[in-house]
C-alpha atoms as a PDB file:
ATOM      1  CA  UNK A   1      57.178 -31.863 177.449  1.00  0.00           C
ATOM      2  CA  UNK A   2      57.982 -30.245 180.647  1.00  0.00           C
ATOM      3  CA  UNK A   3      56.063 -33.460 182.809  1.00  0.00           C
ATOM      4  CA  UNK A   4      58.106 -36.151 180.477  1.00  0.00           C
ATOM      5  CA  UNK A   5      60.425 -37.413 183.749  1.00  0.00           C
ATOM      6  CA  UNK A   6      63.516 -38.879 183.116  1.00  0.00           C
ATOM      7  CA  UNK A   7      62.414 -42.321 185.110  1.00  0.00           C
ATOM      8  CA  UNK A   8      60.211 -42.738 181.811  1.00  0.00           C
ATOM      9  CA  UNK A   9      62.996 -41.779 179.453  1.00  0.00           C
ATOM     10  CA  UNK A  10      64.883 -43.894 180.724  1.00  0.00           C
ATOM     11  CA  UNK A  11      61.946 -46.842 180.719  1.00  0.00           C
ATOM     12  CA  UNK A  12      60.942 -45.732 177.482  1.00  0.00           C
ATOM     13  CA  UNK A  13      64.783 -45.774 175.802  1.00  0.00           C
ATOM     14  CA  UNK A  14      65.003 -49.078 177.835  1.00  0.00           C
ATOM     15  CA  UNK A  15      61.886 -50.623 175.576  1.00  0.00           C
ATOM     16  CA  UNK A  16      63.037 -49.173 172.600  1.00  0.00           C
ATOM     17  CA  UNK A  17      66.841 -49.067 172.159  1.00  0.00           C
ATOM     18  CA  UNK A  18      65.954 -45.459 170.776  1.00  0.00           C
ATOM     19  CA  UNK A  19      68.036 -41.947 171.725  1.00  0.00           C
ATOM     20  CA  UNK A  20      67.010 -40.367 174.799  1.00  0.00           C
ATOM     21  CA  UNK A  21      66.264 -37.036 173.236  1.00  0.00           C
ATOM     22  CA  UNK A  22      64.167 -39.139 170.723  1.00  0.00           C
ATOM     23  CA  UNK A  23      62.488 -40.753 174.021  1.00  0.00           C
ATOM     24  CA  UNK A  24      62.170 -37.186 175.671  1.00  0.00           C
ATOM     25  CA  UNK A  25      60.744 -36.183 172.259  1.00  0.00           C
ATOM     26  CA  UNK A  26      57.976 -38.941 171.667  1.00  0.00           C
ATOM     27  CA  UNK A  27      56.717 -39.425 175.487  1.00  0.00           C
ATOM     28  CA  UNK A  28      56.348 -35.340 175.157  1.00  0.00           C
ATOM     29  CA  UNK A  29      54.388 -35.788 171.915  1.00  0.00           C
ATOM     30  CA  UNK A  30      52.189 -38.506 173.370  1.00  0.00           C
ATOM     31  CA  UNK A  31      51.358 -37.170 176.657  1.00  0.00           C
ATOM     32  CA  UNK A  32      53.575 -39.714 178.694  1.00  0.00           C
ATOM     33  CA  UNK A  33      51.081 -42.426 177.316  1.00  0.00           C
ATOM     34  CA  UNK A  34      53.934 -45.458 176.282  1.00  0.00           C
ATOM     35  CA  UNK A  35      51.670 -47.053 173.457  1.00  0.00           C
ATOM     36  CA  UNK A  36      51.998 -43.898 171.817  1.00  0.00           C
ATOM     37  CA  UNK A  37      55.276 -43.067 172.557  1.00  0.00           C
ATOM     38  CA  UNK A  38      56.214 -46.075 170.425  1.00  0.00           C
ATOM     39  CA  UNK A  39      53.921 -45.548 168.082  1.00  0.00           C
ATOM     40  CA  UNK A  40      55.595 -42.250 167.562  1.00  0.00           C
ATOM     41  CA  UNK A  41      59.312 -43.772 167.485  1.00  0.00           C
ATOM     42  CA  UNK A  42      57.907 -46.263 164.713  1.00  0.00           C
ATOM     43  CA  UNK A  43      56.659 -43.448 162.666  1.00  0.00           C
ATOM     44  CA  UNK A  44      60.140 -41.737 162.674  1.00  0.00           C
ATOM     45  CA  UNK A  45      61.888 -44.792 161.420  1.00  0.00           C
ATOM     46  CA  UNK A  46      62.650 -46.981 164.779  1.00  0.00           C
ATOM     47  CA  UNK A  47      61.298 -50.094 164.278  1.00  0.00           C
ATOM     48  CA  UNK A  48      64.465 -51.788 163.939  1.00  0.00           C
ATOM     49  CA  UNK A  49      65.374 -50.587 167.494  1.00  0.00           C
ATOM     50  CA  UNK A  50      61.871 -51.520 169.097  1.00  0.00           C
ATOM     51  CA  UNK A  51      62.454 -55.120 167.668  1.00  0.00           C
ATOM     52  CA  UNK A  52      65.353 -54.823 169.316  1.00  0.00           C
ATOM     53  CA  UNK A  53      64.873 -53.940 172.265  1.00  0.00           C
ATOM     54  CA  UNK A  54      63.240 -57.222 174.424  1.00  0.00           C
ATOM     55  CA  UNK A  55      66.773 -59.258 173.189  1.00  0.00           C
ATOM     56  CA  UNK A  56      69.320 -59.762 175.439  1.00  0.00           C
ATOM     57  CA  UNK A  57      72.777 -57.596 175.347  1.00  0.00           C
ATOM     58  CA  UNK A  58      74.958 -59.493 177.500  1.00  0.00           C
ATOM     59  CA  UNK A  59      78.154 -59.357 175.230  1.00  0.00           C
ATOM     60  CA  UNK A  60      80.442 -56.479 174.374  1.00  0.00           C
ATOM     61  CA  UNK A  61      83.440 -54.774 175.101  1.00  0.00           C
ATOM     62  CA  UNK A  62      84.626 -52.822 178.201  1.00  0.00           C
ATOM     63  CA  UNK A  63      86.613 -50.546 178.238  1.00  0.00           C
ATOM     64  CA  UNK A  64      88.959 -48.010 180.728  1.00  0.00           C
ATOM     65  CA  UNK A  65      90.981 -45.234 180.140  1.00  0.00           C
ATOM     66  CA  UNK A  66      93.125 -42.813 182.412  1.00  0.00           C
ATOM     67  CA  UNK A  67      93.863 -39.337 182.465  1.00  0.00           C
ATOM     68  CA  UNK A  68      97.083 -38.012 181.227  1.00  0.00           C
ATOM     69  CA  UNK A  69      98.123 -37.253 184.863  1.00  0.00           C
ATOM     70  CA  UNK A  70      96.823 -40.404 185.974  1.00  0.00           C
ATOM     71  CA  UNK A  71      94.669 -38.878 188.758  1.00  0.00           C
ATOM     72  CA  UNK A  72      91.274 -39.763 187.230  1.00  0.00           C
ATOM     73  CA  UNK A  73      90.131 -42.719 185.532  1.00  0.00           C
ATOM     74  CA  UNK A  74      86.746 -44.001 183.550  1.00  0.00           C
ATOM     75  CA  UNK A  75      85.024 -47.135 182.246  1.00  0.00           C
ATOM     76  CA  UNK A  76      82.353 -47.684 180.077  1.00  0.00           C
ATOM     77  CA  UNK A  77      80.423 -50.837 178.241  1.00  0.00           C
ATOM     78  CA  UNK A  78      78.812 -51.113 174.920  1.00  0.00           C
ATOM     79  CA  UNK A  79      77.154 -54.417 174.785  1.00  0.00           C
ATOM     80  CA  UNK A  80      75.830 -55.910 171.808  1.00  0.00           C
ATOM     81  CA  UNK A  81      74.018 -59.126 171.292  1.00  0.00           C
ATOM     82  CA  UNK A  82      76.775 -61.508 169.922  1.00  0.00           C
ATOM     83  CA  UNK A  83      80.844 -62.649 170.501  1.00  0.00           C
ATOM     84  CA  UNK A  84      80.832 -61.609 166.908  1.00  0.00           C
ATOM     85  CA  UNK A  85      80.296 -57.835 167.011  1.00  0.00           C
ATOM     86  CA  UNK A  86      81.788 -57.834 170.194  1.00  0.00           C
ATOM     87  CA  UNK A  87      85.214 -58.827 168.585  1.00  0.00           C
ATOM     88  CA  UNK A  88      85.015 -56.474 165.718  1.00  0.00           C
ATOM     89  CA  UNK A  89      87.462 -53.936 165.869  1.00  0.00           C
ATOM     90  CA  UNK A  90      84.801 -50.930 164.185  1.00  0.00           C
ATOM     91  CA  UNK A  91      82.464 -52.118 167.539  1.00  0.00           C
ATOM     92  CA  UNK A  92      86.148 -52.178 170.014  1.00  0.00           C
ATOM     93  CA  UNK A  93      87.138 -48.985 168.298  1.00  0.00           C
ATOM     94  CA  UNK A  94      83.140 -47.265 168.525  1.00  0.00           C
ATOM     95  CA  UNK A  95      83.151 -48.168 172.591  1.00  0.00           C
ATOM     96  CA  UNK A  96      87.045 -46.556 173.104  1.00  0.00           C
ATOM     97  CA  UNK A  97      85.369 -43.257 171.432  1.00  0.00           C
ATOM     98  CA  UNK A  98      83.143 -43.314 174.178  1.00  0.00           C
ATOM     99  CA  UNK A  99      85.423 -43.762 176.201  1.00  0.00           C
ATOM    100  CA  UNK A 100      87.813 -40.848 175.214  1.00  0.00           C
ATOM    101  CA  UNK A 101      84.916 -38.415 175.416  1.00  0.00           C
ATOM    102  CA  UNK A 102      83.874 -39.532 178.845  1.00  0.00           C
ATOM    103  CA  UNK A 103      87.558 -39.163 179.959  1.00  0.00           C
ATOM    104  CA  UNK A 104      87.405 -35.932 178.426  1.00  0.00           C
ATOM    105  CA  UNK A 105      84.202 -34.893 179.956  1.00  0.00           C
ATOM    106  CA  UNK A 106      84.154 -36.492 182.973  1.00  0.00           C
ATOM    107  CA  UNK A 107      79.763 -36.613 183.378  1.00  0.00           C
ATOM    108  CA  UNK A 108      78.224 -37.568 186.750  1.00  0.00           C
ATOM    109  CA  UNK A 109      75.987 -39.740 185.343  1.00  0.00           C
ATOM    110  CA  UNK A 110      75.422 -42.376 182.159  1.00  0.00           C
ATOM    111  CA  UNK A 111      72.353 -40.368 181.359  1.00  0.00           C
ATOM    112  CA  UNK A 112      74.876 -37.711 181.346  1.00  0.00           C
ATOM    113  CA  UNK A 113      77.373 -39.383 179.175  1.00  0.00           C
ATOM    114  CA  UNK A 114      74.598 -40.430 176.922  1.00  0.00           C
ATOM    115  CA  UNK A 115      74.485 -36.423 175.857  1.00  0.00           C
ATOM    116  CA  UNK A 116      77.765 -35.385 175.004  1.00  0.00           C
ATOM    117  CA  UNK A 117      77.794 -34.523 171.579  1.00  0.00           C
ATOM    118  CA  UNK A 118      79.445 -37.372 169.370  1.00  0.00           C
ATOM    119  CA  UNK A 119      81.276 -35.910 166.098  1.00  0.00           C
ATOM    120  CA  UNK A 120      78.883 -32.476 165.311  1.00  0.00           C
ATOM    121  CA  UNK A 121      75.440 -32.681 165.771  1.00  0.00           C
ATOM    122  CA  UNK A 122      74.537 -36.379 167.007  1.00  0.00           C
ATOM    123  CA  UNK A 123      74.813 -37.160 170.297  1.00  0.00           C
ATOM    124  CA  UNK A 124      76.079 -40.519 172.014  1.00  0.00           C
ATOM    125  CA  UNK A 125      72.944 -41.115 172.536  1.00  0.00           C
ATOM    126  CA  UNK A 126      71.960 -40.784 168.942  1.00  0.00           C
ATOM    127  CA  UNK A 127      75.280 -42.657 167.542  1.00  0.00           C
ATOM    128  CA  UNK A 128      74.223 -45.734 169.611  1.00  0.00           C
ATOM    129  CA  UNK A 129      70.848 -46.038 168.204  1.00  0.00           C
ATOM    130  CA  UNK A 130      71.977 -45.828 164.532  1.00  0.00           C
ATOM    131  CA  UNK A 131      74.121 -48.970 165.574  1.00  0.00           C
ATOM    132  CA  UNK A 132      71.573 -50.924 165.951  1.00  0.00           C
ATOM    133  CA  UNK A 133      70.577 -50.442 162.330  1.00  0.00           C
ATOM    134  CA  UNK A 134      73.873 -50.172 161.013  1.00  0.00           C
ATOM    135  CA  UNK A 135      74.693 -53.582 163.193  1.00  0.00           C
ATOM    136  CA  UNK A 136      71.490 -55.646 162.846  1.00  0.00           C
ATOM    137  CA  UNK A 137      71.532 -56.402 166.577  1.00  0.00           C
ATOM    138  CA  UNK A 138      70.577 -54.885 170.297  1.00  0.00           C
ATOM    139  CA  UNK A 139      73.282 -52.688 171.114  1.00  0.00           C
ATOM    140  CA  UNK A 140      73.594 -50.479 174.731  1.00  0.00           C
ATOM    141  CA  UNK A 141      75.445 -48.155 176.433  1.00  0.00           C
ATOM    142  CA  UNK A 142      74.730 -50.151 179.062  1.00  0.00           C
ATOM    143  CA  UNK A 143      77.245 -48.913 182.339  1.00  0.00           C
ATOM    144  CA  UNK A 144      79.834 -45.997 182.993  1.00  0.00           C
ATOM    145  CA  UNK A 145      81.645 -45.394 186.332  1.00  0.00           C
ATOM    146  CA  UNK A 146      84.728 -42.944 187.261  1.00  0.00           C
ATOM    147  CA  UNK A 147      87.278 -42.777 189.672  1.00  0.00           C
ATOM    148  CA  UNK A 148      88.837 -40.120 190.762  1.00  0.00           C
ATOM    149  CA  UNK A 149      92.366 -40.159 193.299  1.00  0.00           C
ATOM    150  CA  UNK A 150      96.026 -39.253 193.648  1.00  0.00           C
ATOM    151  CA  UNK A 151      96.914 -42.069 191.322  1.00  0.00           C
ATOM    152  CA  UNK A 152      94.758 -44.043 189.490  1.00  0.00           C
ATOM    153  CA  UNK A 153      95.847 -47.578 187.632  1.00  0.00           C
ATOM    154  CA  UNK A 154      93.337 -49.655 185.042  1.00  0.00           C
ATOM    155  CA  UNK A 155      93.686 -53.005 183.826  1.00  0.00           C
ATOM    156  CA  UNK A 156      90.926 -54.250 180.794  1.00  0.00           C
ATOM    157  CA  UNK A 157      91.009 -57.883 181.256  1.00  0.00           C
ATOM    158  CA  UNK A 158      91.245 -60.364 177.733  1.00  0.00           C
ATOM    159  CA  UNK A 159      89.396 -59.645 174.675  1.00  0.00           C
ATOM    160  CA  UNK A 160      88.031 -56.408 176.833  1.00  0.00           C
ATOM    161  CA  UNK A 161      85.109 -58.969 178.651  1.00  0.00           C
ATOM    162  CA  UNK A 162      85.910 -56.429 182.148  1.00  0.00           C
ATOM    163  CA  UNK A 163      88.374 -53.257 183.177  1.00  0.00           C
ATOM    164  CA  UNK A 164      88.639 -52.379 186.734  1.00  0.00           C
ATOM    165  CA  UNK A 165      90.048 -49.045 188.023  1.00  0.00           C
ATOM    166  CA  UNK A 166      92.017 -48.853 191.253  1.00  0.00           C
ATOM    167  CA  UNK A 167      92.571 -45.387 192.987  1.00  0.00           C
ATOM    168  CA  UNK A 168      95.909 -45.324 195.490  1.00  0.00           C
ATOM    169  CA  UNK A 169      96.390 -42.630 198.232  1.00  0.00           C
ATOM    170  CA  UNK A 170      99.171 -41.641 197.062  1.00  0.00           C
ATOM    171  CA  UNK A 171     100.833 -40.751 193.624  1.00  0.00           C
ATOM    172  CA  UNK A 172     104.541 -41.588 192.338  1.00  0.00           C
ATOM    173  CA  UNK A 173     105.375 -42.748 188.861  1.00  0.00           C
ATOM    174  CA  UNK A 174     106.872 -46.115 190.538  1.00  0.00           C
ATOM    175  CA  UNK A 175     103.702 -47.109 192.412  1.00  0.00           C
ATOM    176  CA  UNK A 176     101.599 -47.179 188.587  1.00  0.00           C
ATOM    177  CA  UNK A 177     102.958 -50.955 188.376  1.00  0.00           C
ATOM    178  CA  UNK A 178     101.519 -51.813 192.021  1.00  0.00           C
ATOM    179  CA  UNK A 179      98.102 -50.189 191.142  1.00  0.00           C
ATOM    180  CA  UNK A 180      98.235 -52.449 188.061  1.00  0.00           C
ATOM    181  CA  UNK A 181      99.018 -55.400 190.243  1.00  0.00           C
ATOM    182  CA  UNK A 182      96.323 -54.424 192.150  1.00  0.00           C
ATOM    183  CA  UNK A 183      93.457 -53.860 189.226  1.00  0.00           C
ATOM    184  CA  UNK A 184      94.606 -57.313 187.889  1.00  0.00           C
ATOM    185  CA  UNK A 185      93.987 -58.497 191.763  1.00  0.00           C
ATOM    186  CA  UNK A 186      90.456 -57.295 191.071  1.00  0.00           C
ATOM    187  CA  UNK A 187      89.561 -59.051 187.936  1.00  0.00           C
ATOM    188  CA  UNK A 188      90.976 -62.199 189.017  1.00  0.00           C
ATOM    189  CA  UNK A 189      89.316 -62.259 192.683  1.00  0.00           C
ATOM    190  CA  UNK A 190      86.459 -60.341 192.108  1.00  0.00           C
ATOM    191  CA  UNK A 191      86.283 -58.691 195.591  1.00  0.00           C
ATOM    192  CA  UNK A 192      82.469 -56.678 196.698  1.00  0.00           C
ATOM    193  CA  UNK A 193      84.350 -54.453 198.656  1.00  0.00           C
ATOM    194  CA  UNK A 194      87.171 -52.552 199.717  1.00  0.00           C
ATOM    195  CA  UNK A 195      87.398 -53.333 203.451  1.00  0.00           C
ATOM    196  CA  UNK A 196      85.254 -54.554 206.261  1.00  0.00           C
ATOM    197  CA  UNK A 197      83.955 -51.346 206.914  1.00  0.00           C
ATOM    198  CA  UNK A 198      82.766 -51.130 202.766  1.00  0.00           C
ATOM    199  CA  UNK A 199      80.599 -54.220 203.507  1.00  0.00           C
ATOM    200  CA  UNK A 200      77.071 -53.578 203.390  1.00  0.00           C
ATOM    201  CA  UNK A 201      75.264 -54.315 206.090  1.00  0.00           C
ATOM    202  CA  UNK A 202      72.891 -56.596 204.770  1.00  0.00           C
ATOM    203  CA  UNK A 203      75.862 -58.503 203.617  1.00  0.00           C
ATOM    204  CA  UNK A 204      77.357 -59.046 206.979  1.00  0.00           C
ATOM    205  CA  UNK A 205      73.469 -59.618 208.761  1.00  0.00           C
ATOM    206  CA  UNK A 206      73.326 -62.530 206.144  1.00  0.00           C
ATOM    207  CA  UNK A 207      76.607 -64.072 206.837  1.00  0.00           C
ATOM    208  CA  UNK A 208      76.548 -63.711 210.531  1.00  0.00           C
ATOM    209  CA  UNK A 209      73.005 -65.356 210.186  1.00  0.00           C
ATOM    210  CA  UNK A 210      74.380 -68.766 208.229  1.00  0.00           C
ATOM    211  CA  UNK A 211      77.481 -68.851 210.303  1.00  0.00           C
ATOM    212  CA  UNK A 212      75.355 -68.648 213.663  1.00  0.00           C
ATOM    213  CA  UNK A 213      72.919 -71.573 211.559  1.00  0.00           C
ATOM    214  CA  UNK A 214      75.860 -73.689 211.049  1.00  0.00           C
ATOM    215  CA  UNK A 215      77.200 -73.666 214.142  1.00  0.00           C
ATOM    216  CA  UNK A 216      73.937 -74.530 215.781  1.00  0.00           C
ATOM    217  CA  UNK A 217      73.768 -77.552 213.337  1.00  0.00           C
ATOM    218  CA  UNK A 218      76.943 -78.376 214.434  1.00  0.00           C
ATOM    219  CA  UNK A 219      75.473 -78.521 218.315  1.00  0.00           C
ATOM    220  CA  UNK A 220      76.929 -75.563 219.366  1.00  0.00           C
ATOM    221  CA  UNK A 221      76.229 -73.548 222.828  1.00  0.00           C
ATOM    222  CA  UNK A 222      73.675 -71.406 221.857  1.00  0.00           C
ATOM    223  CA  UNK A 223      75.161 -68.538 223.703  1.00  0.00           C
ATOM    224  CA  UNK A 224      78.478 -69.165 221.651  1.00  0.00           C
ATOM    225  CA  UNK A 225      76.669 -69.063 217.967  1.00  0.00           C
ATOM    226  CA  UNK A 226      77.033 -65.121 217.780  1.00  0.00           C
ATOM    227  CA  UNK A 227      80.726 -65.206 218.567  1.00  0.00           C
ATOM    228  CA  UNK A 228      81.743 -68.571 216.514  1.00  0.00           C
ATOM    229  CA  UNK A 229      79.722 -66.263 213.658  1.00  0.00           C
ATOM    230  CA  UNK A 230      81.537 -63.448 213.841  1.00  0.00           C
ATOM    231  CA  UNK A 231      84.730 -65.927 213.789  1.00  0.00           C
ATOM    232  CA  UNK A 232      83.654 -67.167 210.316  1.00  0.00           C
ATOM    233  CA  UNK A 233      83.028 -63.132 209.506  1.00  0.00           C
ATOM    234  CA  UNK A 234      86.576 -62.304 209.552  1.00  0.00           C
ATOM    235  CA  UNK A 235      87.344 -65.277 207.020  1.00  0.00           C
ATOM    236  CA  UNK A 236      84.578 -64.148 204.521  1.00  0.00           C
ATOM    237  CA  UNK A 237      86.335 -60.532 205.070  1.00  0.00           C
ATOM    238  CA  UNK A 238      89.585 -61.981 203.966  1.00  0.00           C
ATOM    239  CA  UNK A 239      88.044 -64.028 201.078  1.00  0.00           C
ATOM    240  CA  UNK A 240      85.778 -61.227 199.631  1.00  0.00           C
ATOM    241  CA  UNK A 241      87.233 -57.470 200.646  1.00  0.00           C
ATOM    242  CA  UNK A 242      90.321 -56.248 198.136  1.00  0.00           C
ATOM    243  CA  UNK A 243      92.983 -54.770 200.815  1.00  0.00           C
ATOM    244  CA  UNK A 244      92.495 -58.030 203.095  1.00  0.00           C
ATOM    245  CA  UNK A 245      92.501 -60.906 200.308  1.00  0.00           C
ATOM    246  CA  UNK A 246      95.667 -62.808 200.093  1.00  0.00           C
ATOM    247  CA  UNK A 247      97.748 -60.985 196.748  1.00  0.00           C
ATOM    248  CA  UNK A 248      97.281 -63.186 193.574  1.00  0.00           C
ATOM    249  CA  UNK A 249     101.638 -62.869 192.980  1.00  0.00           C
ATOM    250  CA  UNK A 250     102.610 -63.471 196.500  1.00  0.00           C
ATOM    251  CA  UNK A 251      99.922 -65.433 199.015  1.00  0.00           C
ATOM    252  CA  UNK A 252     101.740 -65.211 202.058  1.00  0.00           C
ATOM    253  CA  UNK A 253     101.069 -61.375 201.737  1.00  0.00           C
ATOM    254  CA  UNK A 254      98.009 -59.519 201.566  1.00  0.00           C
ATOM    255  CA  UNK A 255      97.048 -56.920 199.269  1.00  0.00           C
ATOM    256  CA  UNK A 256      97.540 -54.456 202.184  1.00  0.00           C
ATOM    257  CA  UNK A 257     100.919 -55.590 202.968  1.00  0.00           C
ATOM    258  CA  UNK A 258     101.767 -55.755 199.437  1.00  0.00           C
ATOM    259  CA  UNK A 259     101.068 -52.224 199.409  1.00  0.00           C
ATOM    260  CA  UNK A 260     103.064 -51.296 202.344  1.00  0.00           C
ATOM    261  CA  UNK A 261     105.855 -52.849 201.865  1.00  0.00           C
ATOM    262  CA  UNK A 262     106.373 -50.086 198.979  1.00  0.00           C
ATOM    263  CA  UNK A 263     105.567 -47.085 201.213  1.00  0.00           C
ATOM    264  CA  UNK A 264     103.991 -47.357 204.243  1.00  0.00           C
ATOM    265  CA  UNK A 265     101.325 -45.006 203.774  1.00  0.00           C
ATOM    266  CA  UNK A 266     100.090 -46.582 200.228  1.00  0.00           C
ATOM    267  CA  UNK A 267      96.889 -47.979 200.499  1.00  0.00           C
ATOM    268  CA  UNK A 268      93.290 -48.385 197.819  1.00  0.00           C
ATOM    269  CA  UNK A 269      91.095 -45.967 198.226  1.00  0.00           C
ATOM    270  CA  UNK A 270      88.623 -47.095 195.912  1.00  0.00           C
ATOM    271  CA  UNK A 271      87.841 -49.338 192.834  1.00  0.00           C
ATOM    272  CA  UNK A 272      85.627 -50.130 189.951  1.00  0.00           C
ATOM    273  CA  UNK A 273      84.756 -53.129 188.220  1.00  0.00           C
ATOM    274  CA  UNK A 274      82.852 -53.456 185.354  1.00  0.00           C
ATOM    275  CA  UNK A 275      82.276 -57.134 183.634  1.00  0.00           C
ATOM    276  CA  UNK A 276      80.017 -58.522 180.786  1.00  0.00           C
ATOM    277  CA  UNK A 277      76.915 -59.730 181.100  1.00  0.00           C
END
């Protein structure tokens, strides 16, 4: 049991749709072999879940949830197979129970979250993969994040398809409404990062690449192609990085200014998104 790591856990739960203790359990049972694993899952009654397990989850319901003091925030998504269980309200009210433990809890980690004790003995974990019997379809704990700040705002778009979670710098019961603005900002833009300086690298390598392509297509100097790239950089900064994009309500400011025009010192510090699919 001891040399069961929690990479194959995690690849065997990912197979099988079954609990991660169960996982822990079988790979221990079977040596680490797989095969066996599953053979062992089968024998306790998981077949269901191993049909399961190769179909596609890409609906659900997502879901966020701030503290009481609004300083910390959470998401999670259950996805299930179909729109149909998606909209049920048992499967919308099953993923905000997640939810409230999480918030309560706060883990590090999904694997974490997965473990919390759900309702006595079960775990998460556990309640998720008697779903998928009770249900008749694939269904996941498929993604948690947390936020953590001096204020933090969510926003769960439509029919709960994606939440997002803005933290602000600073907290006052009259900047909640802003950091809502913002959130809603987030679903409706769909930003990769918070600034310039959030940007991955890679990111930036790529774009500077096709901008310096473009201009050379477009006969350019060829000692001018890094410069005209890094021109086209700042626009794909202002397009595609939350505290630079122009604000949804008011396009002549951007999110930034939006932000500063209500205290000077406001600003995101971070955010989460979390969508379907």
């Amino acid at each position: 049991m001891s040399n069961v790591s929690p990479a194959d856990v995690k690849k065997l739960r990912d197979i099988t749709g079954a609990g991660m203790m169960d996982c822990k359990a079988a790979l221990g049972e079977s040596g680490g072999d797989f095969d066996k694993a599953i053979e062992y899952l089968r024998k306790k009654g998981q077949k269901l879940s191993i049909k399961r397990a190769d179909r596609d989850a890409k609906e659900g319901a997502v879901i966020a949830l701030v503290s009481a003091d609004k300083t910390q925030g959470i998401i999670v998504r259950l996805s299930s197979e179909t729109d149909f269980v998606a909209k049920n309200q048992d499967f919308i009210d099953l993923t905000t129970s997640f939810a409230k433990l999480a918030l309560e809890h706060m883990p590090a980690t999904l694997e974490d979250l997965l473990q919390i004790p759900y309702n006595g003995g079960v775990t998460i974990a556990d309640k998720v993969s008697e779903q998928v019997a009770v249900i008749g379809e694939k269904i996941e704990l498929a993604q948690y994040e947390f936020l953590k700040a001096p204020m933090v705002a969510p926003y769960i778009h439509m029919g709960n398809k994606a939440a997002v979670l803005v933290g602000l710098s600073k907290a006052n019961d009259s900047y909640y409404e802003a950091g809502r603005d913002v959130a809603m900002q987030v679903a409706a833009m769909k930003p990769i990062a918070l600034d310039e300086h959030s940007v991955d690298s890679s990111i930036i390598e790529k774009e500077i690449e096709i901008g310096m392509e473009l201009a050379r297509k477009e006969g350019k100097p060829e000692n001018m192609l890094e410069n005209i790239a890094k021109g086209k950089l700042r626009k794909f900064f202002e397009t595609n990085t939350l505290i630079n994009q122009s604000f949804v309500k008011d396009n002549k400011k951007t999110i930034q200014q939006f932000l500063h025009d209500i205290d000077k010192d406001l600003t995101v510090t971070a955010f989460r998104h979390v969508t379907l699919g």
